[in-house]
PDB file of N, CA and C in Angstrom:
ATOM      1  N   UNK A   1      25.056 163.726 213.554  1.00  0.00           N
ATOM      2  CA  UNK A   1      25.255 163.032 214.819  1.00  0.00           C
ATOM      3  C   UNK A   1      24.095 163.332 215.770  1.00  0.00           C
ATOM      4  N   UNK A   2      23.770 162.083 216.194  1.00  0.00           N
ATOM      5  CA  UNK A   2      22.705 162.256 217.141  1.00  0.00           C
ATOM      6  C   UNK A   2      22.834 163.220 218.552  1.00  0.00           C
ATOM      7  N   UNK A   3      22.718 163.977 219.662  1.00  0.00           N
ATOM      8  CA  UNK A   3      22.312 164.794 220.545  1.00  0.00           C
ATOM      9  C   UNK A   3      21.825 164.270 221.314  1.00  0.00           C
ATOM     10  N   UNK A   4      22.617 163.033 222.583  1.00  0.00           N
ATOM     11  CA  UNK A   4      21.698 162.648 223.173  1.00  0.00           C
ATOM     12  C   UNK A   4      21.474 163.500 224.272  1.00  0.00           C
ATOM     13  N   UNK A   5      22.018 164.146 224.710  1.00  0.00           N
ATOM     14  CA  UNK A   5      22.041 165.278 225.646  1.00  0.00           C
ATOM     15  C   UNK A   5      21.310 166.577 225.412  1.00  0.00           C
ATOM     16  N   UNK A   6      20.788 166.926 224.287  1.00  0.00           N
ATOM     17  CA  UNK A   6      19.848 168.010 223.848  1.00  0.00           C
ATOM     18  C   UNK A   6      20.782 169.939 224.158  1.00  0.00           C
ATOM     19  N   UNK A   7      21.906 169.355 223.710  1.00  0.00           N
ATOM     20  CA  UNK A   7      22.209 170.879 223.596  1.00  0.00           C
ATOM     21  C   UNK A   7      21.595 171.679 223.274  1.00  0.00           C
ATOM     22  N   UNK A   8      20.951 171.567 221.880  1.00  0.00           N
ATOM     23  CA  UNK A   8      19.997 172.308 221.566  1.00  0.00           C
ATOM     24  C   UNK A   8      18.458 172.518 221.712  1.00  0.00           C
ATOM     25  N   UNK A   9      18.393 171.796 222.718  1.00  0.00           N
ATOM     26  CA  UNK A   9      16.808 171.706 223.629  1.00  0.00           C
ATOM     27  C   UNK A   9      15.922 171.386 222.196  1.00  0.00           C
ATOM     28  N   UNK A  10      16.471 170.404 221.173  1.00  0.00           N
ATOM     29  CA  UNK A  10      15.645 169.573 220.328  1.00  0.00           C
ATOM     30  C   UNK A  10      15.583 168.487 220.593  1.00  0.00           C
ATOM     31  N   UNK A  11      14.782 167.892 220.737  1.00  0.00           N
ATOM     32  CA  UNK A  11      14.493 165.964 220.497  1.00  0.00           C
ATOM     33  C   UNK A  11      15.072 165.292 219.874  1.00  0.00           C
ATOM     34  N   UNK A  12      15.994 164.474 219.882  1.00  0.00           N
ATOM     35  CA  UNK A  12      16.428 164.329 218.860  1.00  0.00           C
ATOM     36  C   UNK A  12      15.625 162.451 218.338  1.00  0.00           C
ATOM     37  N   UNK A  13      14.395 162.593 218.611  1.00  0.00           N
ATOM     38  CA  UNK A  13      13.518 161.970 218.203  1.00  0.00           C
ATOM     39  C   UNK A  13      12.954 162.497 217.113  1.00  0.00           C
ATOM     40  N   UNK A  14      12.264 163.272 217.577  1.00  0.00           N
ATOM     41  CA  UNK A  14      11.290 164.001 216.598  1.00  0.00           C
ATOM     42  C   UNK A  14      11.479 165.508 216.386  1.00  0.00           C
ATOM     43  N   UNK A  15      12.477 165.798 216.924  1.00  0.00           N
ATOM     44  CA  UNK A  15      13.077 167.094 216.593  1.00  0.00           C
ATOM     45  C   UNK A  15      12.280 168.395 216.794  1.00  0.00           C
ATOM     46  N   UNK A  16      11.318 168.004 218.147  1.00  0.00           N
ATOM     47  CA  UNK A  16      10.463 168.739 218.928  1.00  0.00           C
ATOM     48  C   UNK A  16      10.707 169.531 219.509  1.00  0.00           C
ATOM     49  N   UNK A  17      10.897 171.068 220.133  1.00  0.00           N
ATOM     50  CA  UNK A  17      11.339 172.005 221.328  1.00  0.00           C
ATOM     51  C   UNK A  17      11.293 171.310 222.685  1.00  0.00           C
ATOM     52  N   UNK A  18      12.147 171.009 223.433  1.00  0.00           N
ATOM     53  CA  UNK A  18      11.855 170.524 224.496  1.00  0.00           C
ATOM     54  C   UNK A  18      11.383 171.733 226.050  1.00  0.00           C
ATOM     55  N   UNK A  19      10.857 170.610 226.617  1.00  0.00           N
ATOM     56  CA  UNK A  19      10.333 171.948 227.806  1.00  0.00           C
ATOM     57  C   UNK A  19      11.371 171.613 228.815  1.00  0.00           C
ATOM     58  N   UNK A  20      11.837 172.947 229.833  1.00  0.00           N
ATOM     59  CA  UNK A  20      12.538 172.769 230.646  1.00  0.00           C
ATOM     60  C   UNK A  20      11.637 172.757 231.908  1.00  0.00           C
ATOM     61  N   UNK A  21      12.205 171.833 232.669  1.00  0.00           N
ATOM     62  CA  UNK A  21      11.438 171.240 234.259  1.00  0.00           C
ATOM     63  C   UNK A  21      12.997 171.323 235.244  1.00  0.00           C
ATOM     64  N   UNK A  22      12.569 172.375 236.631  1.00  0.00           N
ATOM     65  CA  UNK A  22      13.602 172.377 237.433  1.00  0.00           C
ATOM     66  C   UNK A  22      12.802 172.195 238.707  1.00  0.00           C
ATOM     67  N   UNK A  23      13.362 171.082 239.405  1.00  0.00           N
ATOM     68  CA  UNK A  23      13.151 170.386 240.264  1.00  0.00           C
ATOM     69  C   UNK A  23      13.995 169.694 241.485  1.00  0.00           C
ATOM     70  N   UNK A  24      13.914 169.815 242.586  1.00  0.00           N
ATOM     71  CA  UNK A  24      15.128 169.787 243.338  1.00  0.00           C
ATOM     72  C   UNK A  24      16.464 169.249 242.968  1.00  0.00           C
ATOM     73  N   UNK A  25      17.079 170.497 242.675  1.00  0.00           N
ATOM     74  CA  UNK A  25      18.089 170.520 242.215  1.00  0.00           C
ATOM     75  C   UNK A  25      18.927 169.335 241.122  1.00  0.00           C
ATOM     76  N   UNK A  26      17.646 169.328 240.090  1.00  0.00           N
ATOM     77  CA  UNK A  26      17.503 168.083 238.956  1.00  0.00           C
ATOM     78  C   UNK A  26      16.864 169.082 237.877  1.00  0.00           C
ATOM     79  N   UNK A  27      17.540 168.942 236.968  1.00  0.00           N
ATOM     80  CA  UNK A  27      17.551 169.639 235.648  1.00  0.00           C
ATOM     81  C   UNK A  27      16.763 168.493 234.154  1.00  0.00           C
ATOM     82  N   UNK A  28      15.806 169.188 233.932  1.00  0.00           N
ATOM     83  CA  UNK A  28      15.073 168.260 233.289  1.00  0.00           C
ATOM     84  C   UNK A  28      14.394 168.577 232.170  1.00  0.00           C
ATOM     85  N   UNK A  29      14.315 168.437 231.075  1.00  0.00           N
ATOM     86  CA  UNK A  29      13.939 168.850 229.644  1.00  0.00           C
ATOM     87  C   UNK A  29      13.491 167.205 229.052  1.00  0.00           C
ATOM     88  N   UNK A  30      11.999 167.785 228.975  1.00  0.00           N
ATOM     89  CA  UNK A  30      11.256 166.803 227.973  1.00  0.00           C
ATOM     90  C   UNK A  30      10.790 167.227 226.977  1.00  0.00           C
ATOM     91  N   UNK A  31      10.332 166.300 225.906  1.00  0.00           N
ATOM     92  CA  UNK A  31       9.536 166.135 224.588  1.00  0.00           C
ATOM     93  C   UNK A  31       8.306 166.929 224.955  1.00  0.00           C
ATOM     94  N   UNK A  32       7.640 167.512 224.000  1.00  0.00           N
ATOM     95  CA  UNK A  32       6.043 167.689 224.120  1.00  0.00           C
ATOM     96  C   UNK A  32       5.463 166.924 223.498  1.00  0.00           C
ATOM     97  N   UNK A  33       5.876 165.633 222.318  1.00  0.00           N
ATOM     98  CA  UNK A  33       5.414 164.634 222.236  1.00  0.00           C
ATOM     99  C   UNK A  33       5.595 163.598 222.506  1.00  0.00           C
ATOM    100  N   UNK A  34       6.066 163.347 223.838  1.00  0.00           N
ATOM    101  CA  UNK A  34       6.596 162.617 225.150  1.00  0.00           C
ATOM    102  C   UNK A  34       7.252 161.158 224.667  1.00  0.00           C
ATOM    103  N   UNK A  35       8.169 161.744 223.613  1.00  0.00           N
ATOM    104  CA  UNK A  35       8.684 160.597 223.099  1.00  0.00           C
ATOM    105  C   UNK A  35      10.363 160.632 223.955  1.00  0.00           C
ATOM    106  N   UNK A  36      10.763 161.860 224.609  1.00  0.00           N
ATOM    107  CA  UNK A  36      12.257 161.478 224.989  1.00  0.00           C
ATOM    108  C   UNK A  36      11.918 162.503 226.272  1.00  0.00           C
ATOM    109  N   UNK A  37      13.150 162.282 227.291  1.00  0.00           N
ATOM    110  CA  UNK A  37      12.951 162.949 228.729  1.00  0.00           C
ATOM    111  C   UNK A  37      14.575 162.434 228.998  1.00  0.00           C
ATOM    112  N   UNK A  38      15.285 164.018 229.359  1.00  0.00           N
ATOM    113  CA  UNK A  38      16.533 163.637 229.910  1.00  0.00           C
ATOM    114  C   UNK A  38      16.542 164.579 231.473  1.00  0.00           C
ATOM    115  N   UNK A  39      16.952 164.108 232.714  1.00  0.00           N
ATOM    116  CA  UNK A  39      16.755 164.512 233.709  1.00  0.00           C
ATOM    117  C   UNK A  39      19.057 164.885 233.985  1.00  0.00           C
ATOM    118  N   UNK A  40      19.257 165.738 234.412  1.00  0.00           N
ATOM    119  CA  UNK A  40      19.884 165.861 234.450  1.00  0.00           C
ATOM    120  C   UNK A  40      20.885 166.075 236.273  1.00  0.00           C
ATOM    121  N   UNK A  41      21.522 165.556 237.107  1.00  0.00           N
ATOM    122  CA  UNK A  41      21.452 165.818 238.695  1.00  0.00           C
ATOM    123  C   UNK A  41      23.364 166.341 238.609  1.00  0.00           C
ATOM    124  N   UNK A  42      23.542 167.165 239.952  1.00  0.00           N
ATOM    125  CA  UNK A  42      25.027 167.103 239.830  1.00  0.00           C
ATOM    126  C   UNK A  42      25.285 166.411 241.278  1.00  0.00           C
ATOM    127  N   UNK A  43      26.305 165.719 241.319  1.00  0.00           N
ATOM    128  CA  UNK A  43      26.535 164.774 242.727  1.00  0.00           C
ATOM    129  C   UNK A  43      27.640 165.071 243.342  1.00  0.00           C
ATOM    130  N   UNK A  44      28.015 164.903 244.471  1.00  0.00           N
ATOM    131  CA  UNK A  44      29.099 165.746 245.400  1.00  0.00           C
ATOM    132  C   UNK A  44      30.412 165.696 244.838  1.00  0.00           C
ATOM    133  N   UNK A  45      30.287 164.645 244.198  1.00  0.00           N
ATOM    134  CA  UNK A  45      31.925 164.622 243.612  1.00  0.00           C
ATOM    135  C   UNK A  45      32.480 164.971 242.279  1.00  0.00           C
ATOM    136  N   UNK A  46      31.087 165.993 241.800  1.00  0.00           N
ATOM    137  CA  UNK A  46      31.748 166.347 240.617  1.00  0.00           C
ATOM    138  C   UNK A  46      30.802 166.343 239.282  1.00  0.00           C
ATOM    139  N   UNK A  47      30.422 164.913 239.043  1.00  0.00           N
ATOM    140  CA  UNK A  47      29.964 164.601 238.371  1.00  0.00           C
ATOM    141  C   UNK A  47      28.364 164.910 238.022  1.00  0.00           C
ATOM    142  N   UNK A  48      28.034 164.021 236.915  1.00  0.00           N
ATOM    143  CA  UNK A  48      26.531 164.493 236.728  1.00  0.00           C
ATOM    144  C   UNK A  48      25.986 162.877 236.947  1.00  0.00           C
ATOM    145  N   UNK A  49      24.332 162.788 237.117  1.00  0.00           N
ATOM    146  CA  UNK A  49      23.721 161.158 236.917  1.00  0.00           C
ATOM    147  C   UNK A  49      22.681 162.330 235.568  1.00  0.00           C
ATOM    148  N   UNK A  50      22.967 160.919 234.860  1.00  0.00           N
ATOM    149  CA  UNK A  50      22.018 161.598 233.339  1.00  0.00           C
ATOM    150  C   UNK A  50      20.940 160.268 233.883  1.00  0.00           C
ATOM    151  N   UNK A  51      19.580 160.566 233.609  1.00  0.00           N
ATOM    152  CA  UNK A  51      18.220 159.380 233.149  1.00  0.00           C
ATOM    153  C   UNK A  51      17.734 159.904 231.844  1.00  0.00           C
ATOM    154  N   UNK A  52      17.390 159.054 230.950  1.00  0.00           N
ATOM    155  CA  UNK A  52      17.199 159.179 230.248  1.00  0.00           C
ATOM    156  C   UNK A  52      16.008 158.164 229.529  1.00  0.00           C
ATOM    157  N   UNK A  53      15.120 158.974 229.349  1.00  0.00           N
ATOM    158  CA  UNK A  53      14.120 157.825 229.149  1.00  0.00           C
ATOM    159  C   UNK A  53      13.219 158.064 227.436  1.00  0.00           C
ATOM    160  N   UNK A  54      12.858 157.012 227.250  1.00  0.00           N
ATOM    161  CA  UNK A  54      12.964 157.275 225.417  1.00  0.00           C
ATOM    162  C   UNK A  54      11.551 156.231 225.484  1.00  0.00           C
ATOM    163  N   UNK A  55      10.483 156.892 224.896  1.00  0.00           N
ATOM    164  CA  UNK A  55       9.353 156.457 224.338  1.00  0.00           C
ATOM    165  C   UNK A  55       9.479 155.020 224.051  1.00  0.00           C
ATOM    166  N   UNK A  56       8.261 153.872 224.328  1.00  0.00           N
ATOM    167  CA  UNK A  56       8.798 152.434 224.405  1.00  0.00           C
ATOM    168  C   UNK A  56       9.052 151.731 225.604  1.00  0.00           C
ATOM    169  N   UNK A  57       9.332 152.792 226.705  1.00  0.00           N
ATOM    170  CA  UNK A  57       9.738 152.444 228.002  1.00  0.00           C
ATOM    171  C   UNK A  57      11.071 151.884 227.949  1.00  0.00           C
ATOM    172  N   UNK A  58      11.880 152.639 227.395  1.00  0.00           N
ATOM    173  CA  UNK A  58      13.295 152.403 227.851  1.00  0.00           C
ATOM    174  C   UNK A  58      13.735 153.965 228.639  1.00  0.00           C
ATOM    175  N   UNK A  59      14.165 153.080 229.499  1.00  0.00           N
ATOM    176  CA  UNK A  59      15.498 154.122 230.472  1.00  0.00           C
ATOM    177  C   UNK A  59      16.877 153.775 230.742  1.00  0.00           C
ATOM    178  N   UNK A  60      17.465 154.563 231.050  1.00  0.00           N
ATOM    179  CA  UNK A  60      19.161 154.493 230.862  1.00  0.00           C
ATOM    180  C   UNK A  60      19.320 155.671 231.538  1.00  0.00           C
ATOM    181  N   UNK A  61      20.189 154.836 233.080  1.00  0.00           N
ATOM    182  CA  UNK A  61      20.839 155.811 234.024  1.00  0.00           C
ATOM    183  C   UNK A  61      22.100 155.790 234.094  1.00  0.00           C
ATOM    184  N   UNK A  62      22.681 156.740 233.945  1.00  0.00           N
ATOM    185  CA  UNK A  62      24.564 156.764 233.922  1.00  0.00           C
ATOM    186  C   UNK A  62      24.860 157.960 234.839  1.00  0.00           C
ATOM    187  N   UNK A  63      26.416 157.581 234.951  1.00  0.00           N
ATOM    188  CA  UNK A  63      26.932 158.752 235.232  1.00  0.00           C
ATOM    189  C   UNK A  63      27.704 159.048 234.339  1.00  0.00           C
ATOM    190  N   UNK A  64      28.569 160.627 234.288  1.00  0.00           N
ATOM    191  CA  UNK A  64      29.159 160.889 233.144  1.00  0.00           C
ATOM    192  C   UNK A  64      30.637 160.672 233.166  1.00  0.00           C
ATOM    193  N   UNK A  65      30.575 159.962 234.577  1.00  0.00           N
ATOM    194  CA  UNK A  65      32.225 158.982 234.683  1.00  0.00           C
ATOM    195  C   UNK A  65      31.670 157.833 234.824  1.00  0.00           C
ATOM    196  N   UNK A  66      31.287 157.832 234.395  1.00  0.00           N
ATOM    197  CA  UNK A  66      30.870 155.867 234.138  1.00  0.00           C
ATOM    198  C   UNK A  66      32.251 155.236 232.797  1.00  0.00           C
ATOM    199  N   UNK A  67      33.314 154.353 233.174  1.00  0.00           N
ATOM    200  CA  UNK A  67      33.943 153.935 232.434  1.00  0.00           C
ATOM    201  C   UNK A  67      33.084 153.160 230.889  1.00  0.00           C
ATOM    202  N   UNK A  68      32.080 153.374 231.673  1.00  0.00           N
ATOM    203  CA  UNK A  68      30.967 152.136 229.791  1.00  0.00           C
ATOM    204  C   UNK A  68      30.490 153.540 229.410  1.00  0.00           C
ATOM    205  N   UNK A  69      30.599 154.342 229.834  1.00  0.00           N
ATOM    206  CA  UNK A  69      29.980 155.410 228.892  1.00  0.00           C
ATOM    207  C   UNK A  69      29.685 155.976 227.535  1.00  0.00           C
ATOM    208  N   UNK A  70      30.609 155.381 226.660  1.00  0.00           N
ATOM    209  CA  UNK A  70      30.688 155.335 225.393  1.00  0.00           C
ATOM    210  C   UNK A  70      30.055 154.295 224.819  1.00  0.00           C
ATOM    211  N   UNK A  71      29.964 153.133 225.063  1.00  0.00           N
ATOM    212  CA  UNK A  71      29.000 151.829 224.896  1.00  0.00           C
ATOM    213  C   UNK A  71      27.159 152.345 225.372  1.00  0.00           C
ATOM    214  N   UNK A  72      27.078 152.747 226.599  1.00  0.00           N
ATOM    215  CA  UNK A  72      26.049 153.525 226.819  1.00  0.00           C
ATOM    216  C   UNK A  72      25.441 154.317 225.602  1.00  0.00           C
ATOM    217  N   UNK A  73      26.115 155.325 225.488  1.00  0.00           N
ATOM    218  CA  UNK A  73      25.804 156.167 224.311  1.00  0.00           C
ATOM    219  C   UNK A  73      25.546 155.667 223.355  1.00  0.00           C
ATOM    220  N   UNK A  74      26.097 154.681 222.457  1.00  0.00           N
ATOM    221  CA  UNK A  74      25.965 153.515 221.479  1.00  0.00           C
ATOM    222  C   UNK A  74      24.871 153.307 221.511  1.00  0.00           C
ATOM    223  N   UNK A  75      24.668 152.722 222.764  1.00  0.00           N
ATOM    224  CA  UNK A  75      23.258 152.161 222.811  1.00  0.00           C
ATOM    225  C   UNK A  75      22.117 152.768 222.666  1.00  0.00           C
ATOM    226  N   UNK A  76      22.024 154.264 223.509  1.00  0.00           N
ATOM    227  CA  UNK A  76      21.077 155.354 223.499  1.00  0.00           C
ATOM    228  C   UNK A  76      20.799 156.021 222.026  1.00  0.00           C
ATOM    229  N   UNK A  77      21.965 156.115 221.483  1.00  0.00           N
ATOM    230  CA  UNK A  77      21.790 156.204 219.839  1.00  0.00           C
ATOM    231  C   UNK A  77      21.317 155.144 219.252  1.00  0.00           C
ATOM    232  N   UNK A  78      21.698 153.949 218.787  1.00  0.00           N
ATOM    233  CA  UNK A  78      21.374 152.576 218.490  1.00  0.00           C
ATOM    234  C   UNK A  78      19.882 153.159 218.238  1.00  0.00           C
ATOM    235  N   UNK A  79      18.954 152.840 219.523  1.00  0.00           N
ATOM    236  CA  UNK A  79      17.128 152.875 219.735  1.00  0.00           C
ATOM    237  C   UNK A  79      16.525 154.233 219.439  1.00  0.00           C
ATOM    238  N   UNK A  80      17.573 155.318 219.516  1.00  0.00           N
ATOM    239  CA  UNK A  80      16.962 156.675 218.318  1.00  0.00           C
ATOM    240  C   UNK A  80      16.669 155.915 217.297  1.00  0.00           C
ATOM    241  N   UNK A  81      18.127 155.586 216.743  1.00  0.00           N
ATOM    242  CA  UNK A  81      18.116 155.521 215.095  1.00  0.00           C
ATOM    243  C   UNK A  81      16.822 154.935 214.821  1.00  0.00           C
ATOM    244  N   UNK A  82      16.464 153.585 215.524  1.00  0.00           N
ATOM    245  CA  UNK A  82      15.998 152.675 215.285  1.00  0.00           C
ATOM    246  C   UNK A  82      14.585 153.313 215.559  1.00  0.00           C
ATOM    247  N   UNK A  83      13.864 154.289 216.381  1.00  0.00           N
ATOM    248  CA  UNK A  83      12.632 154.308 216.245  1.00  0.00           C
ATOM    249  C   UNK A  83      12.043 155.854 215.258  1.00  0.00           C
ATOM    250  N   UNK A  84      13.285 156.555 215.193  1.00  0.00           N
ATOM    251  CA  UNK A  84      13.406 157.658 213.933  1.00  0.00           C
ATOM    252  C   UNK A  84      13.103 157.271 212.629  1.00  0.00           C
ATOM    253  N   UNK A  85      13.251 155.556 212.548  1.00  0.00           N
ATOM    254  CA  UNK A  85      13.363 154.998 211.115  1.00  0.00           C
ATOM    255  C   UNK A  85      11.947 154.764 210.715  1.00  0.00           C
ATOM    256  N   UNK A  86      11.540 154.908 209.359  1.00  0.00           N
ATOM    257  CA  UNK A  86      10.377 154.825 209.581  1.00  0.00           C
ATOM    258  C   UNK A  86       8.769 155.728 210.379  1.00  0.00           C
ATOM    259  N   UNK A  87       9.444 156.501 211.152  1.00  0.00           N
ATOM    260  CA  UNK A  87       9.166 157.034 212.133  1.00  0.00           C
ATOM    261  C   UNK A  87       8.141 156.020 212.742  1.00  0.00           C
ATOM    262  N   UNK A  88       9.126 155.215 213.669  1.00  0.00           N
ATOM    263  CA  UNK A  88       8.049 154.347 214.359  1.00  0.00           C
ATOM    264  C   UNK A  88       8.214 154.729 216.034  1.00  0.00           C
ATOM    265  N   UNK A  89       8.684 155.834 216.005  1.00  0.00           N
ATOM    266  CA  UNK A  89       8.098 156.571 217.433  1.00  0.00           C
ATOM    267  C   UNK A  89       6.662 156.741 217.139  1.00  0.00           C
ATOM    268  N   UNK A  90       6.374 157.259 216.395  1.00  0.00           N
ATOM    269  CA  UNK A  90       5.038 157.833 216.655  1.00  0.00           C
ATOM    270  C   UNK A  90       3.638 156.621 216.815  1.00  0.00           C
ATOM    271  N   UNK A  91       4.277 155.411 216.563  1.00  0.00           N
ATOM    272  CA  UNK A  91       3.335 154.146 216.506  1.00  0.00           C
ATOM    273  C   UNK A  91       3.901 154.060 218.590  1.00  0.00           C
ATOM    274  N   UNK A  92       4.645 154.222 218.949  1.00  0.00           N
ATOM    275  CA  UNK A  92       4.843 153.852 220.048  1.00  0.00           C
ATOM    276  C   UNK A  92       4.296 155.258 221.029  1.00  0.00           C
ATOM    277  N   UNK A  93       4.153 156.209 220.653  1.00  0.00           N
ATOM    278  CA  UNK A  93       3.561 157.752 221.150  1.00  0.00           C
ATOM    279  C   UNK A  93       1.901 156.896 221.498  1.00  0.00           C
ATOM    280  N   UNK A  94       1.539 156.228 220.379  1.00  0.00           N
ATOM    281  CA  UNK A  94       0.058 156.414 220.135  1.00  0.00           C
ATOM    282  C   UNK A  94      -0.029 155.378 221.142  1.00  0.00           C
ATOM    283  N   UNK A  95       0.780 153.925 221.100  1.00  0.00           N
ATOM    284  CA  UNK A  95       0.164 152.847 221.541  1.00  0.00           C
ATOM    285  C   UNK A  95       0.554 153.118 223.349  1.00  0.00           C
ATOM    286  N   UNK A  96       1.551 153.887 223.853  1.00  0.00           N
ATOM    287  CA  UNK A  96       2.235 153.800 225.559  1.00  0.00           C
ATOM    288  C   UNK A  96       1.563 155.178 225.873  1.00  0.00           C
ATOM    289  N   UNK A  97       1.085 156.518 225.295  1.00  0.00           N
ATOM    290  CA  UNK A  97       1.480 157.600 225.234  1.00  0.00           C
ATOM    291  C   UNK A  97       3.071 158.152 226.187  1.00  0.00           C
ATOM    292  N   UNK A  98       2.794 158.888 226.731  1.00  0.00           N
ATOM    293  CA  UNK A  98       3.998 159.511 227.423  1.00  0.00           C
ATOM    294  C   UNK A  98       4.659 158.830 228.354  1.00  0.00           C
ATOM    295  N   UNK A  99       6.444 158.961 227.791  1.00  0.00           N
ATOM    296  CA  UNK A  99       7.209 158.105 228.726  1.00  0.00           C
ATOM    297  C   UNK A  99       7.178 158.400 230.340  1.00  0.00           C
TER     298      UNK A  99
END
């Protein structure tokens, strides 16, 4: 199962160490081959806003009470799978460099 959240501070692109970035009060772990970047915020009521941005120039902002949240995720997995395959991240690393 894919990790879109990086529990384990791996990529789950390229299965890279990610670096941690703390920044007003925004929690942030990227790729070092700037293929994935998840920013992490907590908001007054509880919750978190995830960004999430994935080599290719896609981003995806949620919250983690967002009722589509599971469709979200779908989706955020979906464009792993899809650029893991092949490994055609790394054609998109070379041609955008860093998200």
């Amino acid at each position: 199962m894919i990790d879109i959240y990086c529990k384990d501070d791996c990529c789950p692109i390229c299965n890279s160490k990610l670096e941690r970035i703390f920044a007003h009060n925004c929690n942030m772990r990227e790729c070092k081959t700037g293929c994935y970047l998840i920013s992490k915020r907590s908001n007054h009521i509880g919750g978190h806003l995830y960004v999430i941005k994935i080599v290719g120039g896609l981003r995806f902002g949620f919250f983690n009470t967002n009722e589509d949240l599971i469709e979200i995720e779908k989706t955020i997995i979906s464009k792993i799978e899809y650029l893991r395959e092949n490994d055609r991240y790394i054609g998109e690393i070379l041609v955008r460099g860093k998200v």
